[in-house]
N, C-alpha and C. Protein backbone atom coordinates (compact mmCIF):
# COMPACT_ATOMS: atom_id res chain seq x y z
N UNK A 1 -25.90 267.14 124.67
CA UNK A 1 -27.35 267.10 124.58
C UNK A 1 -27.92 268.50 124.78
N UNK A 2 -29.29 268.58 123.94
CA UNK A 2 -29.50 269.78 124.18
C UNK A 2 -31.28 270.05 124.78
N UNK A 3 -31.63 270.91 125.01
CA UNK A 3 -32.63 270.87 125.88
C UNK A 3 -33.49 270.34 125.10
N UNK A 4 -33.86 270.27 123.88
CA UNK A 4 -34.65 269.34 122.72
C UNK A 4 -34.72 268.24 122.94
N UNK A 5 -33.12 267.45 123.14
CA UNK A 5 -32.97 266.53 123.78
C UNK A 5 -33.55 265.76 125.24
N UNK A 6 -33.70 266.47 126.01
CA UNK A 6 -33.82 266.22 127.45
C UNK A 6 -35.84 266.20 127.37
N UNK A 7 -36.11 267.55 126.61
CA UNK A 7 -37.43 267.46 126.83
C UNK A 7 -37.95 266.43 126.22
N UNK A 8 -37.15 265.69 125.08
CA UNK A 8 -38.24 264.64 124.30
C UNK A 8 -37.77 263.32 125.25
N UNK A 9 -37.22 263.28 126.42
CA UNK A 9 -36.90 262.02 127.53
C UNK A 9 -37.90 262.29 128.38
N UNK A 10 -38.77 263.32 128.34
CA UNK A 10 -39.99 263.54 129.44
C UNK A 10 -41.36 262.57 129.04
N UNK A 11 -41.70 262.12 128.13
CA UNK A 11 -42.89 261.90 127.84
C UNK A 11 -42.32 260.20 127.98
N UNK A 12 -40.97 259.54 127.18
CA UNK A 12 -41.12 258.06 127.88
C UNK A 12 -40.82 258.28 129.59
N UNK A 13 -39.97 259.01 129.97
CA UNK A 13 -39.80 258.83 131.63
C UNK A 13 -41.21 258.57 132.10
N UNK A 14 -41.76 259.59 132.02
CA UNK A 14 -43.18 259.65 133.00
C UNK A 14 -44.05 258.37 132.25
N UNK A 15 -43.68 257.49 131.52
CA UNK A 15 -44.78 256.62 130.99
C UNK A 15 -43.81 255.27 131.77
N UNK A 16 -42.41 255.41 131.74
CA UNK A 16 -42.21 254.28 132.44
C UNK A 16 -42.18 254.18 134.08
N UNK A 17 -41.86 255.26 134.55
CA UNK A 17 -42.08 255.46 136.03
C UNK A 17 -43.50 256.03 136.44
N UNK A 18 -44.45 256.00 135.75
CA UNK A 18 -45.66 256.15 136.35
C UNK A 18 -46.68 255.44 135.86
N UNK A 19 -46.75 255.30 134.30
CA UNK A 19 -48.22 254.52 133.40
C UNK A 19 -47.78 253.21 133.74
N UNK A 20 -46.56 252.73 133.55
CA UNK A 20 -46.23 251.48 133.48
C UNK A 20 -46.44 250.66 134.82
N UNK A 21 -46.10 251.23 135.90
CA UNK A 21 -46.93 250.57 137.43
C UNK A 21 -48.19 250.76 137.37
N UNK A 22 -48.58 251.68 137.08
CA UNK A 22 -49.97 251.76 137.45
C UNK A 22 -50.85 250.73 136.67
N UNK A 23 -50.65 250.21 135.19
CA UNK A 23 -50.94 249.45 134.67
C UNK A 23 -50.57 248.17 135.59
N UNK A 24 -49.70 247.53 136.51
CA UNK A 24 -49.38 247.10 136.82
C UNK A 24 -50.17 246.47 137.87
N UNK A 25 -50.47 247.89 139.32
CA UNK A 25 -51.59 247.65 140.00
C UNK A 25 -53.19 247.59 139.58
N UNK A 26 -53.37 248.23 138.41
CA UNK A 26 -54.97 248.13 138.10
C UNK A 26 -54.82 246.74 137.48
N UNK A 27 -54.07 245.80 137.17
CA UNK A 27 -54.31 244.54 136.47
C UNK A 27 -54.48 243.51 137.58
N UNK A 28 -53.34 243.75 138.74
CA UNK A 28 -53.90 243.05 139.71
C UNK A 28 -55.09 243.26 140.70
N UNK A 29 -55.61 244.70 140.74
CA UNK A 29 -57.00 245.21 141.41
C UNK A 29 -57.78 244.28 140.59
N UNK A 30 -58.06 244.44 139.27
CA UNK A 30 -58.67 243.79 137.95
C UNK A 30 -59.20 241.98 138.57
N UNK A 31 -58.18 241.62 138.73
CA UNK A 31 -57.92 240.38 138.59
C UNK A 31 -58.36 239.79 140.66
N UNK A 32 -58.18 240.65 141.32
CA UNK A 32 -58.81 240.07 142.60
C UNK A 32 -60.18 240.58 142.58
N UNK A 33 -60.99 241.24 141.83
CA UNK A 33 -62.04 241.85 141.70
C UNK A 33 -63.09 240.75 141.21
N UNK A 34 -61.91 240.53 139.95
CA UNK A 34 -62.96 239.15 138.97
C UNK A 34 -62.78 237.79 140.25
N UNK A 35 -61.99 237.65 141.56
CA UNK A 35 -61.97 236.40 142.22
C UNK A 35 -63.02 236.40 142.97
N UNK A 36 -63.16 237.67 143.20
CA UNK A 36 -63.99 237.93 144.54
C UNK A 36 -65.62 238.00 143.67
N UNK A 37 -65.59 238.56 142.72
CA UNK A 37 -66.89 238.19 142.74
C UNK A 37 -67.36 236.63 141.98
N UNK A 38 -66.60 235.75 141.39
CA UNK A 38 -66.67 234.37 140.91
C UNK A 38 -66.75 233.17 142.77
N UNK A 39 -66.44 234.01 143.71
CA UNK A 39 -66.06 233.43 144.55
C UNK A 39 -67.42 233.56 145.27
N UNK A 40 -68.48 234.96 145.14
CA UNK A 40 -69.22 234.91 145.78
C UNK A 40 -70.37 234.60 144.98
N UNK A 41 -70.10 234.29 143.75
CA UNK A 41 -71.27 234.22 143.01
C UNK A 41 -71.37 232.39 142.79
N UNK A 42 -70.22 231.78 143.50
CA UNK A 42 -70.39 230.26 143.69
C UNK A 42 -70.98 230.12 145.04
N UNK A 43 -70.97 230.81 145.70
CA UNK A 43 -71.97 230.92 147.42
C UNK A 43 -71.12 230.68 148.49
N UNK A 44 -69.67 230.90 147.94
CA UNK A 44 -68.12 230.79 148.91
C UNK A 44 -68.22 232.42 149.58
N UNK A 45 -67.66 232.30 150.73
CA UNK A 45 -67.34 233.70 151.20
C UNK A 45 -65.71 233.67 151.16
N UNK A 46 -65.41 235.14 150.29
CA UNK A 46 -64.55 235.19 149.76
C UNK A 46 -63.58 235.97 150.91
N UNK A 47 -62.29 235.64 150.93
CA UNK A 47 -61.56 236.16 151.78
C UNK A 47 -60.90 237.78 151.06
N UNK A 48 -61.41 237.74 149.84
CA UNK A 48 -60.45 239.18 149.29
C UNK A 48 -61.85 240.39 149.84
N UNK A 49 -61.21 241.36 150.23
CA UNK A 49 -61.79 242.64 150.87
C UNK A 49 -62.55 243.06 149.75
N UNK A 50 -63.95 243.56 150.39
CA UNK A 50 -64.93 244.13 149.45
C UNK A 50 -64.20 245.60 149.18
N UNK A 51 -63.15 246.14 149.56
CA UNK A 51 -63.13 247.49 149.09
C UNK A 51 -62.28 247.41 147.69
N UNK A 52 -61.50 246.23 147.53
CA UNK A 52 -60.27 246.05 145.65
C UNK A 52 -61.51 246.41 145.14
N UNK A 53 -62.55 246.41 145.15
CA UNK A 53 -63.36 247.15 143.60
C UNK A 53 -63.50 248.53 142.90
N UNK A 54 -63.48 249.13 144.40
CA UNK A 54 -63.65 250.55 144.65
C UNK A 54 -62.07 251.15 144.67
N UNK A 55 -60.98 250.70 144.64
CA UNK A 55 -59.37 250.67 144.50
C UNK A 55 -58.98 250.60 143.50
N UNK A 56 -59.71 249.32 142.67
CA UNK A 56 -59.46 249.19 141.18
C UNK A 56 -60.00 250.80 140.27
N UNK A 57 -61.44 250.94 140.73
CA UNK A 57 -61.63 251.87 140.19
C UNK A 57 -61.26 253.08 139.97
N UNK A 58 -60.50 253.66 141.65
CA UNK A 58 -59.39 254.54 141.44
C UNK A 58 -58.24 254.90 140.85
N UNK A 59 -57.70 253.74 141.00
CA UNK A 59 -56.29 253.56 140.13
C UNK A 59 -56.71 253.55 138.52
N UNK A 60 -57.77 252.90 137.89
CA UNK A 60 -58.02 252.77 136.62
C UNK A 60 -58.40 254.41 136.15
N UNK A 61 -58.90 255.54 137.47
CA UNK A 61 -58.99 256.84 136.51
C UNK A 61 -57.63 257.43 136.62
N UNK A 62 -56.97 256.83 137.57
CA UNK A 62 -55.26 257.66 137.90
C UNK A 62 -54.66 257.05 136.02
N UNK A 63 -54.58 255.62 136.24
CA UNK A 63 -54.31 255.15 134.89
C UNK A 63 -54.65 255.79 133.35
N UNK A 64 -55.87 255.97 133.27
CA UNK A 64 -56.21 256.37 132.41
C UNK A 64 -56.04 258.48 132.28
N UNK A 65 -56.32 259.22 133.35
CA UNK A 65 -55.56 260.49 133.23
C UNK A 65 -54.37 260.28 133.18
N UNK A 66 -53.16 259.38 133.53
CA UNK A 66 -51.97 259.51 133.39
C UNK A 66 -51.43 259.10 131.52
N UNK A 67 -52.04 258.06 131.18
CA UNK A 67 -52.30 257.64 129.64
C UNK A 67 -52.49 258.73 128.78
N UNK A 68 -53.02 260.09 129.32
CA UNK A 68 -54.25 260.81 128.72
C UNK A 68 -53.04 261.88 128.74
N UNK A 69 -52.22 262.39 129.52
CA UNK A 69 -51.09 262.60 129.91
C UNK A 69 -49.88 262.84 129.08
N UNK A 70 -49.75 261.67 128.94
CA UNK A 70 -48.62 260.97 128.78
C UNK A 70 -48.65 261.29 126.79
N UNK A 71 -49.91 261.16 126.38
CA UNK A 71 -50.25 261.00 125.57
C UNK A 71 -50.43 262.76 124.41
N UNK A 72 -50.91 263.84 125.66
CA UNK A 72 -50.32 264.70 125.11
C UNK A 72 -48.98 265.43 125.03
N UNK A 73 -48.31 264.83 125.89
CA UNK A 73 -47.05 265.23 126.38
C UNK A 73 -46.54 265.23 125.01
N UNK A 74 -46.45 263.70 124.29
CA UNK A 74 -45.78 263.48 122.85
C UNK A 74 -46.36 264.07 121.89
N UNK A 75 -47.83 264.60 121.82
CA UNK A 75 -48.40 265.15 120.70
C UNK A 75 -47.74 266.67 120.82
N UNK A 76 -47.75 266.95 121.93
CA UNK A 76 -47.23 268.54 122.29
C UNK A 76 -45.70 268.62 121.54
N UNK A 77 -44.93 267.60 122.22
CA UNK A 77 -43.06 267.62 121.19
C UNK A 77 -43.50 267.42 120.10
N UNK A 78 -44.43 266.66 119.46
CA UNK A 78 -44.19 266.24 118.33
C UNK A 78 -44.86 267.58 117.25
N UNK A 79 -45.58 268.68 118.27
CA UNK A 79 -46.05 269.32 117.54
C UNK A 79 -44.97 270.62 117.28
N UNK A 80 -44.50 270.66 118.42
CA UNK A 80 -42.89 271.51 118.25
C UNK A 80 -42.20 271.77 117.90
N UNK A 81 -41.29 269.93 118.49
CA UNK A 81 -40.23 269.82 117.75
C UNK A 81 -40.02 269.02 116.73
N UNK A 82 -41.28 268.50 116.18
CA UNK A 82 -40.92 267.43 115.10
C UNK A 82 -40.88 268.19 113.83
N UNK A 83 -40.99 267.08 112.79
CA UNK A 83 -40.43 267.32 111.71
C UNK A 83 -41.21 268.19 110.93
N UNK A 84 -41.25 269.37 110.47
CA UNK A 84 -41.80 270.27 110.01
C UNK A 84 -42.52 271.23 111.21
N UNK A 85 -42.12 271.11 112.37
CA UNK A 85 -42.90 271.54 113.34
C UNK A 85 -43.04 272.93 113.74
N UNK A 86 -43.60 273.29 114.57
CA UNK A 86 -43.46 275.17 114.97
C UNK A 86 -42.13 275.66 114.96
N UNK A 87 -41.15 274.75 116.02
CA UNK A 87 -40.06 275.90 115.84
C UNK A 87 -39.20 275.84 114.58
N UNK A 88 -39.22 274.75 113.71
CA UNK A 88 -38.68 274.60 111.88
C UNK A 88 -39.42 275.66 110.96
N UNK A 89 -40.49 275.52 111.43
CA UNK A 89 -41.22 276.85 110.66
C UNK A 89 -40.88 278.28 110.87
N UNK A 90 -40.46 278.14 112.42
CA UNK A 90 -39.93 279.76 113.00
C UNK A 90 -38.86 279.80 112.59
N UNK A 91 -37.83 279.26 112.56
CA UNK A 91 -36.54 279.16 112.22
C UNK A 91 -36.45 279.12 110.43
N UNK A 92 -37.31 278.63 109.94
CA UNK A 92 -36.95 278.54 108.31
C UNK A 92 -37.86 280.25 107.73
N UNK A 93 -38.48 281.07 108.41
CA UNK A 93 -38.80 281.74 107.46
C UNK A 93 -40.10 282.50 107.77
């Protein structure tokens, strides 16, 4: 393998060990957010903590800069090393 190799394993790594949980926790923030307020908007006092809204919201900008991320990571190889890319151009001429 060659370092071409290794660098184009950077952009899925970091999407499965980081986007992929995090999607994980913002779905369940998501989802006790929508309980808690269906729970108080029936006139129940809800046992889930008023702060999952303000948690959800954190994690959803971690989520979304990491997406954002992740996302140029592959445009960056693909602008590189892909097919017709900068260093094919440097190398052909």
């Amino acid at each position: 393998m060659e370092a071409q190799d290794f660098l184009g394993l950077i952009h899925p790594a970091i999407a499965v060990f980081f986007v992929f949980p995090l999607i994980g926790m913002v779905v369940n923030f998501a989802w006790q957010t929508r309980q808690r307020r269906l729970q108080t908007q029936a006139g129940d006092k809800s046992k889930i903590p008023p702060v999952v809204g303000k948690e959800h919201l954190v994690l959803g900008r971690w989520l979304t800069g990491g997406v954002v991320g992740v996302t140029l990571l592959a445009l960056a190889y693909s602008v590189v090393f892909g097919s017709g890319g900068f260093i094919s151009q440097q190398q052909g001429g």
